[in-house]
Protein backbone atom coordinates (compact mmCIF):
# COMPACT_ATOMS: atom_id res chain seq x y z
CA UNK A 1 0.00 0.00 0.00
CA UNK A 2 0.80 3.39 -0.80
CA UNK A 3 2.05 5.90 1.85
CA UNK A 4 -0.30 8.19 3.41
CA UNK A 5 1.42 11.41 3.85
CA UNK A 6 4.64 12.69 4.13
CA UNK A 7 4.53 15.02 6.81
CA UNK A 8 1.78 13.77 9.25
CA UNK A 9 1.18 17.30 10.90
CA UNK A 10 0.66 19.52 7.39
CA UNK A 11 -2.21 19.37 4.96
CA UNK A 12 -1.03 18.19 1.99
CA UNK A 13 -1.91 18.07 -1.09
CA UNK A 14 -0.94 15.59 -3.65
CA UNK A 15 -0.22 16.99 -7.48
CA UNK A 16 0.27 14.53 -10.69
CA UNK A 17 -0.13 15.26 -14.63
CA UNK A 18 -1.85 13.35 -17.40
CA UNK A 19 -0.95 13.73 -21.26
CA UNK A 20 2.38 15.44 -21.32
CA UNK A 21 3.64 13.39 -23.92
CA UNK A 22 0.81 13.21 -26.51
CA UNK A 23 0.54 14.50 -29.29
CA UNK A 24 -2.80 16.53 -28.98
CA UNK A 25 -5.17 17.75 -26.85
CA UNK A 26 -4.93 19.34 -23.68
CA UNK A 27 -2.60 18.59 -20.67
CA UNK A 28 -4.68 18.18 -17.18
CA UNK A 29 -3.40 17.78 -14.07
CA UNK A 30 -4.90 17.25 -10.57
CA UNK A 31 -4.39 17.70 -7.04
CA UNK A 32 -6.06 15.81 -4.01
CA UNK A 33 -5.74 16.48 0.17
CA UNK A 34 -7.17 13.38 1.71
CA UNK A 35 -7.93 12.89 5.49
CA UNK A 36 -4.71 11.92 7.31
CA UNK A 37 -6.21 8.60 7.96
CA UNK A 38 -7.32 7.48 4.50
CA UNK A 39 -6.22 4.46 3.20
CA UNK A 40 -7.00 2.69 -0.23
CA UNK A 41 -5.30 -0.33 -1.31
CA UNK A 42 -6.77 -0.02 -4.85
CA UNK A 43 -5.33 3.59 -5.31
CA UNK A 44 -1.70 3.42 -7.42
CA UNK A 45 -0.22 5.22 -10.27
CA UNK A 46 -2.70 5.11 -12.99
CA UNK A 47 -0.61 3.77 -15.26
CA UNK A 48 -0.74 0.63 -13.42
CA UNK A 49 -4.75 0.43 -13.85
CA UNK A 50 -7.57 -0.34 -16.56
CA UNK A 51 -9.87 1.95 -17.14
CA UNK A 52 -12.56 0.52 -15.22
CA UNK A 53 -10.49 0.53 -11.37
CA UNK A 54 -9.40 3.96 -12.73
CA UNK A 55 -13.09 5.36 -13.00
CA UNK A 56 -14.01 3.31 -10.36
CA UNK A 57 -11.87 4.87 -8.15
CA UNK A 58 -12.15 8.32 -9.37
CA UNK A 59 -15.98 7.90 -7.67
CA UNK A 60 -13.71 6.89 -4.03
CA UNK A 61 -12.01 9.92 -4.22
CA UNK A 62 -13.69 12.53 -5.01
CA UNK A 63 -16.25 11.56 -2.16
CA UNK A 64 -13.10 10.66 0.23
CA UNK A 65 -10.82 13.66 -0.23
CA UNK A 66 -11.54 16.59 1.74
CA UNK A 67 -10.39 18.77 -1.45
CA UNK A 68 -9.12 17.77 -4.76
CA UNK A 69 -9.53 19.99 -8.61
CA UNK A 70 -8.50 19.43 -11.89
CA UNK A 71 -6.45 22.03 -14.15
CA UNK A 72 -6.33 22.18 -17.74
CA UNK A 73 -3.60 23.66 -20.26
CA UNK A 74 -4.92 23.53 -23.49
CA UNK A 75 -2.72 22.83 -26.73
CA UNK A 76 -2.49 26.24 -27.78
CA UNK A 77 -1.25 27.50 -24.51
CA UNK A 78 1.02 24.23 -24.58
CA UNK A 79 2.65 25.49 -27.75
CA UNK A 80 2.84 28.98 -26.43
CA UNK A 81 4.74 27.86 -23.15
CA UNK A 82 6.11 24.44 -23.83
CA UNK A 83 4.71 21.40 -22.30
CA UNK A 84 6.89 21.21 -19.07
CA UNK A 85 5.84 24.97 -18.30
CA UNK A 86 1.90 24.08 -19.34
CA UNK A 87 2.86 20.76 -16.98
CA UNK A 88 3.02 23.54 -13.98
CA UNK A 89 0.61 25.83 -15.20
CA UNK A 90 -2.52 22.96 -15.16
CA UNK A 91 -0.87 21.84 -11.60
CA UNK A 92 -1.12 25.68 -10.81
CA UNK A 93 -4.67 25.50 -12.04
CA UNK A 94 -5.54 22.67 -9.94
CA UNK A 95 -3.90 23.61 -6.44
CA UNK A 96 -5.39 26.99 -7.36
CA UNK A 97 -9.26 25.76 -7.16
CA UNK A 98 -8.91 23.53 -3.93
CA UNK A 99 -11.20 24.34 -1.01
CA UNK A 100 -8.53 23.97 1.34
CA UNK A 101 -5.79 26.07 0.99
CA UNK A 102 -2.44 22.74 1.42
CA UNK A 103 0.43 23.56 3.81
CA UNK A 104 2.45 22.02 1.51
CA UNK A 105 2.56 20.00 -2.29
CA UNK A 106 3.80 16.53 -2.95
CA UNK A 107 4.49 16.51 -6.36
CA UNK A 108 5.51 14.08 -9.17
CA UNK A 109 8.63 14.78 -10.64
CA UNK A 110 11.93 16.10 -10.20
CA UNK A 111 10.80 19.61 -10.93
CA UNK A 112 8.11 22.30 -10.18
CA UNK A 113 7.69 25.95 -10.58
CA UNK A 114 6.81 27.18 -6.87
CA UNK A 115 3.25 28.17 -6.67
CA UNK A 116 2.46 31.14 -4.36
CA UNK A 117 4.07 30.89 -1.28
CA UNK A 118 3.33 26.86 -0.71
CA UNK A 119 6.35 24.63 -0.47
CA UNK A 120 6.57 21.99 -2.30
CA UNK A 121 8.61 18.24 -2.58
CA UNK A 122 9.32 16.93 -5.91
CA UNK A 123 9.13 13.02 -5.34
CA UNK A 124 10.35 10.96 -8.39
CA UNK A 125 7.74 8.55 -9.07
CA UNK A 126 5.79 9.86 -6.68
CA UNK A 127 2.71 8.39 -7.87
CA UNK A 128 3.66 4.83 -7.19
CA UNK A 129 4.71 6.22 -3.38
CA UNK A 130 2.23 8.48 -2.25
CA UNK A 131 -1.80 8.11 -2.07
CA UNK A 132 -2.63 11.87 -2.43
CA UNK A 133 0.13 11.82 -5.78
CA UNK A 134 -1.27 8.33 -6.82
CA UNK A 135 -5.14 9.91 -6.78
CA UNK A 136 -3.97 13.03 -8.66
CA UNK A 137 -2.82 10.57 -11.30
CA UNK A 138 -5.87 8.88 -11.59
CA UNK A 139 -8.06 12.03 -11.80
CA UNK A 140 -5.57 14.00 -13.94
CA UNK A 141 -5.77 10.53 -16.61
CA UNK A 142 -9.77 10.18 -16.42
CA UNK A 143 -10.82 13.76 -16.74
CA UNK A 144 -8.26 13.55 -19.86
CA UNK A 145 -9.54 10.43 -20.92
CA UNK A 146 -13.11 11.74 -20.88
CA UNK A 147 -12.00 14.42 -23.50
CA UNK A 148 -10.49 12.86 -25.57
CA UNK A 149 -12.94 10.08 -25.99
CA UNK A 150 -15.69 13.19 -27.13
CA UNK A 151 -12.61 14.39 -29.26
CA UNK A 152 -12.51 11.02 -30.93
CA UNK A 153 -15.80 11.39 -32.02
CA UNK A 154 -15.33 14.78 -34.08
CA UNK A 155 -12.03 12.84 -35.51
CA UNK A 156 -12.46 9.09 -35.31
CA UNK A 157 -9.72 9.14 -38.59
CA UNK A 158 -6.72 9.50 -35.91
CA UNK A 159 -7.75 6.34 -33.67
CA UNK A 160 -7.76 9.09 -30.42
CA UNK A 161 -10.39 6.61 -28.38
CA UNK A 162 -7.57 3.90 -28.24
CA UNK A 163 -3.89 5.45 -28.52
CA UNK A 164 -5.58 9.12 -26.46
CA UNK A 165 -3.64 11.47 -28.40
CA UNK A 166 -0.48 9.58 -28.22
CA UNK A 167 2.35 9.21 -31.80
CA UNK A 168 0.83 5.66 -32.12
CA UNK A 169 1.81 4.63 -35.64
CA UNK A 170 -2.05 4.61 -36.48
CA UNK A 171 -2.16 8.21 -35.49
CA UNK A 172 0.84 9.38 -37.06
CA UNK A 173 -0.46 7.87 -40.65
CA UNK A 174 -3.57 9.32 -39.61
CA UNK A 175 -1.65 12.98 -39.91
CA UNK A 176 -0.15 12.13 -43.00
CA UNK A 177 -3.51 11.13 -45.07
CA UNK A 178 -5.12 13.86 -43.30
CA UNK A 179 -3.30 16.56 -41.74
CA UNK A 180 -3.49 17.98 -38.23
CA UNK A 181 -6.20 19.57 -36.50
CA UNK A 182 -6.63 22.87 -33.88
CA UNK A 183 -6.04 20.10 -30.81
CA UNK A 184 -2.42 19.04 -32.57
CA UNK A 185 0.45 20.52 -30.67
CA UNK A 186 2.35 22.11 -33.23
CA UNK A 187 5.25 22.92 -31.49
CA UNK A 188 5.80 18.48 -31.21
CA UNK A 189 7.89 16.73 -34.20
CA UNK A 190 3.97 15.27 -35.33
CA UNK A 191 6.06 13.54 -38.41
């Protein structure tokens, strides 16, 4: 099981990304502050779900956490900034919307532009250490998921409800035969 804080006396708030390294769409990330004695022994890095446990627990915690918010960076912005800056600005976005204001930010990564005056921890892999990071995975990845699954529809020609936005080689033929669209990144090598 994952660990359920870092620093047992501060509220903390746990901040992961989803869809840095597509292709399209928007980048969203998440943060969560769960009750100091929550526990979950289904909640891990996303990556290491289906999408079933992952929208199953999405339901867990957004009724268990005492705060959490999703932030969005949309591919425009992402090719006006560059994606590790739009990484920070959609964590920004999320930590910026919570009801309760975290003491400090556990956050996944190595790096992090310092929002307001919280502190923060980078944790490498932080979502396969800490719940509160491992629950901001799984938001930031459903909410994304949800998107791009109604952005599938309006482009079905790219294959978006299977590879989400991702240089699958399906996807990148897709841009030869038939260009890009608005939610390409074009500041990413798309051929």
């Amino acid at each position: 099981m994952l660990k359920k804080y870092l620093n047992k006396l501060l509220i903390e708030a746990g901040c992961d990304e989803a869809g840095r390294g597509c292709l399209a769409g928007p980048v969203y990330a998440a943060a969560v502050i769960f009750p100091k004695t929550f526990k979950h022994s289904l909640i891990k890095d996303s990556k290491k779900l289906n999408n079933k446990q992952r929208n199953a627990l999405r339901t867990i915690i957004e009724k268990e956490a005492l705060s959490w918010a999703v932030g969005i960076v949309s591919a425009k912005e992402i090719d006006e900034i560059n994606i590790l800056n739009a990484s920070f600005l959609a964590m920004h976005r999320a930590i910026d919307q919570l009801k309760i204001i975290p003491q400090i930010l556990l956050i996944d990564g190595n790096r992090f532009n310092k929002f307001k005056e919280i502190p923060h921890t980078c944790i490498i892999k932080g979502d396969d250490k800490y719940m509160s990071i491992a629950a901001a995975s799984i938001l930031a990845k459903t909410y994304r998921d949800d998107y791009i699954e109604l952005l599938h529809e309006k482009f079905p020609m790219y294959d978006w409800l299977n590879n989400k936005t991702y240089g699958t080689p399906k996807h990148l033929q897709a841009i030869k035969e038939h260009g890009i669209t608005d939610y390409h990144r074009k500041s990413f090598r798309l051929i």
